[in-house]
PDB file of N, CA and C in Angstrom:
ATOM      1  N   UNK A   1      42.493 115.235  74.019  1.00  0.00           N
ATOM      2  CA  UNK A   1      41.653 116.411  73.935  1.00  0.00           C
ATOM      3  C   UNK A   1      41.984 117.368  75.079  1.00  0.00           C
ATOM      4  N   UNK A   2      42.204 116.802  76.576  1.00  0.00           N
ATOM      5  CA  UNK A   2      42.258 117.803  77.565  1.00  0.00           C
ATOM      6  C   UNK A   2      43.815 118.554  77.128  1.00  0.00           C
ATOM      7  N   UNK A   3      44.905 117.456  76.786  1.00  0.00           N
ATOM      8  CA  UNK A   3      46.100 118.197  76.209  1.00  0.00           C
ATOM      9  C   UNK A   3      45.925 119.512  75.663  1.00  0.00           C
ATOM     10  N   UNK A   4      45.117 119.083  74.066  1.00  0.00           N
ATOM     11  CA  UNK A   4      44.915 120.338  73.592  1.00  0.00           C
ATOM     12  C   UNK A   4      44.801 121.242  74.003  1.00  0.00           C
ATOM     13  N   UNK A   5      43.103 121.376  74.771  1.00  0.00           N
ATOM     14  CA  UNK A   5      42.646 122.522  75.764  1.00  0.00           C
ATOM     15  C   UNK A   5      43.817 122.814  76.579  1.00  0.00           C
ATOM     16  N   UNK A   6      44.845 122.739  77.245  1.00  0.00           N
ATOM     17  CA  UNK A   6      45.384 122.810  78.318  1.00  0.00           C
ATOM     18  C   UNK A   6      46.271 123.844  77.384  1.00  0.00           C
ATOM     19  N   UNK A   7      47.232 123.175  76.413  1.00  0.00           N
ATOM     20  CA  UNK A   7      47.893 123.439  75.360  1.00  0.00           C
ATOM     21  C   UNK A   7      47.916 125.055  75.120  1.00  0.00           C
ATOM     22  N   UNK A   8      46.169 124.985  74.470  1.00  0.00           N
ATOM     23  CA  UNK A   8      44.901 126.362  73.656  1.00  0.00           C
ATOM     24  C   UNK A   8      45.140 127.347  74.662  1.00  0.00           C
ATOM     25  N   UNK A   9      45.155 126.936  76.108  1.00  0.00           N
ATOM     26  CA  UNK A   9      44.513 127.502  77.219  1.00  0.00           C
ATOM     27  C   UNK A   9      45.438 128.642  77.276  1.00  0.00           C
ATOM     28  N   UNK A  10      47.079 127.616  77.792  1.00  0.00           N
ATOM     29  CA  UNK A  10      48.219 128.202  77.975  1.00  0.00           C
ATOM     30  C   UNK A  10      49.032 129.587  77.155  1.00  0.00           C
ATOM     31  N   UNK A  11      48.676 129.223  75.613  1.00  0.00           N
ATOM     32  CA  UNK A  11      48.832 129.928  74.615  1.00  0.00           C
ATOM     33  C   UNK A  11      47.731 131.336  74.912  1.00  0.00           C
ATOM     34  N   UNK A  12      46.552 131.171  74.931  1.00  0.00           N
ATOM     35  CA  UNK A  12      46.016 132.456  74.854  1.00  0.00           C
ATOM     36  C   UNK A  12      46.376 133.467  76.275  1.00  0.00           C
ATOM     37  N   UNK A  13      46.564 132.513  77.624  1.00  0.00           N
ATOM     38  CA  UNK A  13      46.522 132.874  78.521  1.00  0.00           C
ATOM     39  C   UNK A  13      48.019 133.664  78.236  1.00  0.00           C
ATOM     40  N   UNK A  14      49.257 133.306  77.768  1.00  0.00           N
ATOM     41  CA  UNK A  14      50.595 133.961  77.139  1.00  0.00           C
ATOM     42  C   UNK A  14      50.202 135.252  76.605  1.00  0.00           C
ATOM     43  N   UNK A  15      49.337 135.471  75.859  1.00  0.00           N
ATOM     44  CA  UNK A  15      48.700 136.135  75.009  1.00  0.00           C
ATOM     45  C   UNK A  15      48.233 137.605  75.901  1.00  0.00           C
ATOM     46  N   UNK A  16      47.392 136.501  76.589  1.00  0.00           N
ATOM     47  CA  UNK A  16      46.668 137.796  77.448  1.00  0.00           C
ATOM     48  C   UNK A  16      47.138 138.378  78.222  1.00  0.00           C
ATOM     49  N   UNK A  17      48.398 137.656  79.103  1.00  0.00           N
ATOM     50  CA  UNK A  17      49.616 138.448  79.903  1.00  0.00           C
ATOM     51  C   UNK A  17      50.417 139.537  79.906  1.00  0.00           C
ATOM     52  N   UNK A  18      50.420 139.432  78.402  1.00  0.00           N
ATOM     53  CA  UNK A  18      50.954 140.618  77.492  1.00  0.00           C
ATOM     54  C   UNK A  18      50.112 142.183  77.818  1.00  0.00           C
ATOM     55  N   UNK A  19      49.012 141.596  77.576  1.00  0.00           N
ATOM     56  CA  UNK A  19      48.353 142.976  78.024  1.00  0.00           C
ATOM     57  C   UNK A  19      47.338 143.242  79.203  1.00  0.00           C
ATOM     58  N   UNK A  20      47.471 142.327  80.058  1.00  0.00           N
ATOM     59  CA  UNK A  20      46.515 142.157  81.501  1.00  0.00           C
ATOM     60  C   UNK A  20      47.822 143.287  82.168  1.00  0.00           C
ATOM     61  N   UNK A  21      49.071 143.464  82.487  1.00  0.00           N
ATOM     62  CA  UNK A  21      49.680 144.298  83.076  1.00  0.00           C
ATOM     63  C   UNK A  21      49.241 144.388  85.073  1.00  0.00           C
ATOM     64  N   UNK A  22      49.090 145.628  85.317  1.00  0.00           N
ATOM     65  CA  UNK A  22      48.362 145.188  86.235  1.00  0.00           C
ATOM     66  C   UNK A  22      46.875 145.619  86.904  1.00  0.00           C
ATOM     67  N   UNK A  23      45.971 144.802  85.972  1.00  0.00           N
ATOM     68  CA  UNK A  23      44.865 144.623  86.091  1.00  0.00           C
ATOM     69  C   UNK A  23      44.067 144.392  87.273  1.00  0.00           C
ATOM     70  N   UNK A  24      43.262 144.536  87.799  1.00  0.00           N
ATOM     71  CA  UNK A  24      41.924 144.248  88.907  1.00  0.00           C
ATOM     72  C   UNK A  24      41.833 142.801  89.150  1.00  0.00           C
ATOM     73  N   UNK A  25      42.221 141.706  90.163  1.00  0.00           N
ATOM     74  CA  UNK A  25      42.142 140.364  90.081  1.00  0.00           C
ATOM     75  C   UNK A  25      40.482 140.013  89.543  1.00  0.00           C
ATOM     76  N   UNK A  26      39.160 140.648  89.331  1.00  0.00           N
ATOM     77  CA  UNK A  26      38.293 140.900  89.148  1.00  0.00           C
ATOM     78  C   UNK A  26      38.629 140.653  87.443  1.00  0.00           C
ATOM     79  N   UNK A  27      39.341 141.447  86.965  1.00  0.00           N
ATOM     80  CA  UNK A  27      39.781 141.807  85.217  1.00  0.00           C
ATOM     81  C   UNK A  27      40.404 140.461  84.547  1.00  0.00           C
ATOM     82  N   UNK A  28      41.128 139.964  85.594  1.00  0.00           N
ATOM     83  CA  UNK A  28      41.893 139.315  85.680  1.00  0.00           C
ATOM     84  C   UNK A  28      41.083 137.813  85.082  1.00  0.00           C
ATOM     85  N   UNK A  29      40.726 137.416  86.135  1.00  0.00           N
ATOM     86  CA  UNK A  29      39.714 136.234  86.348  1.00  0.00           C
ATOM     87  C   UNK A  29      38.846 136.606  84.723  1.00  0.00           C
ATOM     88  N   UNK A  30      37.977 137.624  84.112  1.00  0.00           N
ATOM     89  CA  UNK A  30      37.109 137.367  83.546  1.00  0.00           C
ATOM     90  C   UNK A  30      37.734 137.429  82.003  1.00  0.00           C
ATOM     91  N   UNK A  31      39.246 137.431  82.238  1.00  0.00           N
ATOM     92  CA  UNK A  31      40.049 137.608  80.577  1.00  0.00           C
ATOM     93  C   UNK A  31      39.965 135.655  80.678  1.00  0.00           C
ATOM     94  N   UNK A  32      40.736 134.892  81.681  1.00  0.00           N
ATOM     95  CA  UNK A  32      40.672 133.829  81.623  1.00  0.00           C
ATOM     96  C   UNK A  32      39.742 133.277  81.436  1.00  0.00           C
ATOM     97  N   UNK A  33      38.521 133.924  81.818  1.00  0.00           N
ATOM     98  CA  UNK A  33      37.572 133.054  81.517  1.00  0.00           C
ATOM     99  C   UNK A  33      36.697 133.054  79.916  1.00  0.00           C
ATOM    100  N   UNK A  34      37.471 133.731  79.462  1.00  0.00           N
ATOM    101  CA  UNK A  34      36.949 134.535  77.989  1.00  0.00           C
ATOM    102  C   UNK A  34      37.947 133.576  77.260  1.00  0.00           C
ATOM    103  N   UNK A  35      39.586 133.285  77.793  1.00  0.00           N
ATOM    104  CA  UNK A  35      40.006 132.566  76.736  1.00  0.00           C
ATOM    105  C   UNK A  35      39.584 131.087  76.889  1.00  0.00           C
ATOM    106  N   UNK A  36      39.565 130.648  78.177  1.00  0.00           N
ATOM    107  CA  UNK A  36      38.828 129.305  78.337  1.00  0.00           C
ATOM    108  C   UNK A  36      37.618 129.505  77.300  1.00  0.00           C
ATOM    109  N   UNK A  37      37.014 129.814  77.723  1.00  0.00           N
ATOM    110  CA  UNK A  37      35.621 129.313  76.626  1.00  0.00           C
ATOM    111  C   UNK A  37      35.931 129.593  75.122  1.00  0.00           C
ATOM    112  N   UNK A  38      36.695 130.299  74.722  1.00  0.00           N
ATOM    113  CA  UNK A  38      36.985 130.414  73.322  1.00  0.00           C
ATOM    114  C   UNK A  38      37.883 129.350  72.758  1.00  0.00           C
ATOM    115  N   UNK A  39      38.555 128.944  73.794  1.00  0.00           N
ATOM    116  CA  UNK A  39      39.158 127.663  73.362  1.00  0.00           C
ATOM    117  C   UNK A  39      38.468 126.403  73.349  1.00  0.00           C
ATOM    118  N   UNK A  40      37.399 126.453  74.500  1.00  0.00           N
ATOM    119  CA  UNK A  40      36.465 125.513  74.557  1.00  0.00           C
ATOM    120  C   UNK A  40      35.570 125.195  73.176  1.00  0.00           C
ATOM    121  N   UNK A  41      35.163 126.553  72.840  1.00  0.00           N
ATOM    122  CA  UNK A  41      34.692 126.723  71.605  1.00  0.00           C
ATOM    123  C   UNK A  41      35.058 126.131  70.244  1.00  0.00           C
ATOM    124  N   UNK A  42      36.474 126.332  70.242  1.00  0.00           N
ATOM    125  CA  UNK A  42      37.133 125.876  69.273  1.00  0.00           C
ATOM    126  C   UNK A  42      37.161 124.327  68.930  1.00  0.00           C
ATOM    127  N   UNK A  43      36.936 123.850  70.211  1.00  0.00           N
ATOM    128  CA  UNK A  43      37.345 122.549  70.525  1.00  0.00           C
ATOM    129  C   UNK A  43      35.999 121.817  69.716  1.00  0.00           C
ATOM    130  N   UNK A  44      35.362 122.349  69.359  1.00  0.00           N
ATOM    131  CA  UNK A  44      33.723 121.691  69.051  1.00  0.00           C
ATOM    132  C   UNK A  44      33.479 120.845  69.579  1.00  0.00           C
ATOM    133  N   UNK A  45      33.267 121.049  70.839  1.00  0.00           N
ATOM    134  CA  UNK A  45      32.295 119.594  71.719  1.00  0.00           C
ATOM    135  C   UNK A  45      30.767 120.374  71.612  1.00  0.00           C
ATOM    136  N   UNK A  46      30.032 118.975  72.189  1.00  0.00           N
ATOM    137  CA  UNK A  46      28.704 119.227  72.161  1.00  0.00           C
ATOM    138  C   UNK A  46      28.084 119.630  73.406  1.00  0.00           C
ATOM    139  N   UNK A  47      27.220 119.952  73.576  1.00  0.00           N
ATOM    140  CA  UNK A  47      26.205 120.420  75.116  1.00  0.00           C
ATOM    141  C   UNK A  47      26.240 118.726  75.535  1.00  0.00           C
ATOM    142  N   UNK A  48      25.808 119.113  76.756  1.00  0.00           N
ATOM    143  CA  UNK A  48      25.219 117.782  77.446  1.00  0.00           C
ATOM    144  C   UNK A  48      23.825 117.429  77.261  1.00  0.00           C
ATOM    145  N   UNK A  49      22.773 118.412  76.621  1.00  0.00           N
ATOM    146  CA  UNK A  49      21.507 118.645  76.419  1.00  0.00           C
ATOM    147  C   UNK A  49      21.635 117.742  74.595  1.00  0.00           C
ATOM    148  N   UNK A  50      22.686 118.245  73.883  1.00  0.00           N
ATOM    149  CA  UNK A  50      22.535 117.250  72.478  1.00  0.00           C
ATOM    150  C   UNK A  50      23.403 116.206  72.682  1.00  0.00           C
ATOM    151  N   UNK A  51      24.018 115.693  73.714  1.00  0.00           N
ATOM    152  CA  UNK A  51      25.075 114.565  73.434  1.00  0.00           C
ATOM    153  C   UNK A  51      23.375 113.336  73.911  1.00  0.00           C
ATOM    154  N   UNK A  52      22.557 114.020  75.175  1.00  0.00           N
ATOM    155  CA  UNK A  52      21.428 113.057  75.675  1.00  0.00           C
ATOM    156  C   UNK A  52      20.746 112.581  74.578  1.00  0.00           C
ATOM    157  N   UNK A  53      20.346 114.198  73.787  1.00  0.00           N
ATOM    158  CA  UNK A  53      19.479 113.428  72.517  1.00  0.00           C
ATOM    159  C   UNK A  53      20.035 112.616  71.124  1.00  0.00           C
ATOM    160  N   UNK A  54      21.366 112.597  71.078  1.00  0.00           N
ATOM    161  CA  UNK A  54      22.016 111.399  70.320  1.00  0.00           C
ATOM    162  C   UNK A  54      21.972 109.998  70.829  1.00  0.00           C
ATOM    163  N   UNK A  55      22.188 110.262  72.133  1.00  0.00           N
ATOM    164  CA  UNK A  55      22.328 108.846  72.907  1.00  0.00           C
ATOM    165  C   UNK A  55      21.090 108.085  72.351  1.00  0.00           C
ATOM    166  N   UNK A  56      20.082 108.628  72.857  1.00  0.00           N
ATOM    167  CA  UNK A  56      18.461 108.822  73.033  1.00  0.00           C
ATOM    168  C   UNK A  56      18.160 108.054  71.761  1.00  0.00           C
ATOM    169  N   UNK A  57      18.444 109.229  70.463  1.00  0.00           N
ATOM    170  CA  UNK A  57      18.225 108.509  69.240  1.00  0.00           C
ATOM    171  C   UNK A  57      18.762 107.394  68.557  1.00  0.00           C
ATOM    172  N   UNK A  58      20.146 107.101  69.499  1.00  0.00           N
ATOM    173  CA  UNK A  58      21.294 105.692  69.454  1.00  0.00           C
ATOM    174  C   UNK A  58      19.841 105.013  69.956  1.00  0.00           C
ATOM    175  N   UNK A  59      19.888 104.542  70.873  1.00  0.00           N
ATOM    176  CA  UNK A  59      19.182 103.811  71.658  1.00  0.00           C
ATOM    177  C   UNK A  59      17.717 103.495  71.055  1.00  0.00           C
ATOM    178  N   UNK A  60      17.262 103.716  70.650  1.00  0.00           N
ATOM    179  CA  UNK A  60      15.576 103.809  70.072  1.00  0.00           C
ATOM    180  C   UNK A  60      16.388 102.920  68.366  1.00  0.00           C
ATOM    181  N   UNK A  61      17.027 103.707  67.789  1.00  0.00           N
ATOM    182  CA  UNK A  61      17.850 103.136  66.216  1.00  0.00           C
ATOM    183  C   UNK A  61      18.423 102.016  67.307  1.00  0.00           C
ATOM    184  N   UNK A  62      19.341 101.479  68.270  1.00  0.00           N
ATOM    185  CA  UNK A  62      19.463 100.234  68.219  1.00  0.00           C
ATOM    186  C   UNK A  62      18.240  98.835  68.660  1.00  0.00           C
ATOM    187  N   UNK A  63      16.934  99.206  69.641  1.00  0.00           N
ATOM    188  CA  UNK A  63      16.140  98.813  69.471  1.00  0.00           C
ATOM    189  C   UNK A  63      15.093  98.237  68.359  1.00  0.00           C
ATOM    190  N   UNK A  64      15.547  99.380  66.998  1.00  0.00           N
ATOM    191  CA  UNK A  64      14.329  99.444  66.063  1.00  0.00           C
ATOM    192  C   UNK A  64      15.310  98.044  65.437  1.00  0.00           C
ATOM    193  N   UNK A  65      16.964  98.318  65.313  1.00  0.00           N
ATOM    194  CA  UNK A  65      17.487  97.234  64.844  1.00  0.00           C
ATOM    195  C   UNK A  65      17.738  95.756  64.996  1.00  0.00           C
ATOM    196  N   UNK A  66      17.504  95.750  66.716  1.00  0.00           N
ATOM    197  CA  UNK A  66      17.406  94.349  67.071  1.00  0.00           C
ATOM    198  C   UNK A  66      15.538  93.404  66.643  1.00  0.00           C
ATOM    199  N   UNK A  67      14.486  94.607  66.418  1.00  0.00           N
ATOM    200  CA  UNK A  67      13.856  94.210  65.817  1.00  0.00           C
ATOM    201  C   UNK A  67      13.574  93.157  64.823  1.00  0.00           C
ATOM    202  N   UNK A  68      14.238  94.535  63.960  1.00  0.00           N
ATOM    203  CA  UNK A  68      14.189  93.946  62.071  1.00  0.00           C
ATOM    204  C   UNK A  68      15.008  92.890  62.050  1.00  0.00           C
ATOM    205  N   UNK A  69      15.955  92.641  62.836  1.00  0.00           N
ATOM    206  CA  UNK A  69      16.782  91.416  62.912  1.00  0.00           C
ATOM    207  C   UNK A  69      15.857  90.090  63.048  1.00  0.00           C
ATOM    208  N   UNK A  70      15.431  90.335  64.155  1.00  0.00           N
ATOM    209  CA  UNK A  70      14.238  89.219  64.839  1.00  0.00           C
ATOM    210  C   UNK A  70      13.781  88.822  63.745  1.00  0.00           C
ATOM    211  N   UNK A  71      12.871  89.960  63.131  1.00  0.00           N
ATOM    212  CA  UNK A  71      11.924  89.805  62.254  1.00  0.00           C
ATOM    213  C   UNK A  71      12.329  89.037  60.937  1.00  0.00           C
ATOM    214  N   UNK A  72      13.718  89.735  60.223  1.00  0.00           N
ATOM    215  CA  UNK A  72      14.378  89.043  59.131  1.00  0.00           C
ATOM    216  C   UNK A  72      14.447  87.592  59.368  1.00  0.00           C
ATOM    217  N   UNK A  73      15.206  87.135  60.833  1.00  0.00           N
ATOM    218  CA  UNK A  73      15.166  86.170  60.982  1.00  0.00           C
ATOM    219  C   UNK A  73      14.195  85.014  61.056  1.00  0.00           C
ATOM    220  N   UNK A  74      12.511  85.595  61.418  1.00  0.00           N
ATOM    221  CA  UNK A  74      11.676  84.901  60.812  1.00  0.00           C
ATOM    222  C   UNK A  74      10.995  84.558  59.727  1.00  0.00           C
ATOM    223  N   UNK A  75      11.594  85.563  58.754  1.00  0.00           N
ATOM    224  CA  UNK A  75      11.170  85.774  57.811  1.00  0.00           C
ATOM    225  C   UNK A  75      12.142  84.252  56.506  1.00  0.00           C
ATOM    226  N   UNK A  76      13.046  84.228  57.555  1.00  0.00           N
ATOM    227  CA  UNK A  76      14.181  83.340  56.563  1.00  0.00           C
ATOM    228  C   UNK A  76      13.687  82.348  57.150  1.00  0.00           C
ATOM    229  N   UNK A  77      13.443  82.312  58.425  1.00  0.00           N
ATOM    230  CA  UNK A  77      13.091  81.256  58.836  1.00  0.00           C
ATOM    231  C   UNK A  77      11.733  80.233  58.607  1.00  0.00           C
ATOM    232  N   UNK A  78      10.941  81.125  58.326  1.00  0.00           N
ATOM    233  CA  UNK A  78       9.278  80.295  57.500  1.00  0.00           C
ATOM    234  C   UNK A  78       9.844  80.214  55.884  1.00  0.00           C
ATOM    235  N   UNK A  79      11.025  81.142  55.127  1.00  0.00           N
ATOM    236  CA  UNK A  79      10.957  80.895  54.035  1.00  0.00           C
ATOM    237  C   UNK A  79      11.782  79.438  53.627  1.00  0.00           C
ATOM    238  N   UNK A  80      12.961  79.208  54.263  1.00  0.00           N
ATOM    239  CA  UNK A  80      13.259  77.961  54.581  1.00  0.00           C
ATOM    240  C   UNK A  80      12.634  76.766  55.065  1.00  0.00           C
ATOM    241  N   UNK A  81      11.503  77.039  55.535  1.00  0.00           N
ATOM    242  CA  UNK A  81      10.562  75.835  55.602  1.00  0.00           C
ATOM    243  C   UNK A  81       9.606  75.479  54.678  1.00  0.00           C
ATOM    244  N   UNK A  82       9.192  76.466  53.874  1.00  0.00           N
ATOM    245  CA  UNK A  82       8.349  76.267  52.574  1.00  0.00           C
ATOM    246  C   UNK A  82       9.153  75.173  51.548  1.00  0.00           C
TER     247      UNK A  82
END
């Protein structure tokens, strides 16, 4: 993945060279930072704010599952004794 980005980065930054000329190091800085994030963009990652609440909802769904396990398992387990 960082390949890519690096890859994305290089390419637009080619791109933008073409017509940055000679620009304001000010101009400069905020073209790079326009293709970084557009490449970032591209990349579809998630926030750190929705990767927590997947975890979050991992975690609660693997709890609910070690449950029903338990539970199945007693459930086989009194039915095997009948």
């Amino acid at each position: 993945m960082i390949d890519q980005f690096i890859k994305q980065l290089g390419t637009g930054l080619e791109q933008a060279a073409t017509t940055l000329g000679k620009l304001p190091a000010d101009e400069i800085q905020a073209q790079v930072q326009m293709v970084a994030k557009d490449t970032l963009t591209k990349m579809d990652l998630v926030t750190r704010e929705e990767f927590e609440v997947q975890a979050a909802m991992l975690q609660k769904y693997r709890e609910k599952l070690v449950q029903l396990e338990a539970r199945l398992a007693e459930l086989e387990q009194s039915d095997s004794a009948q």
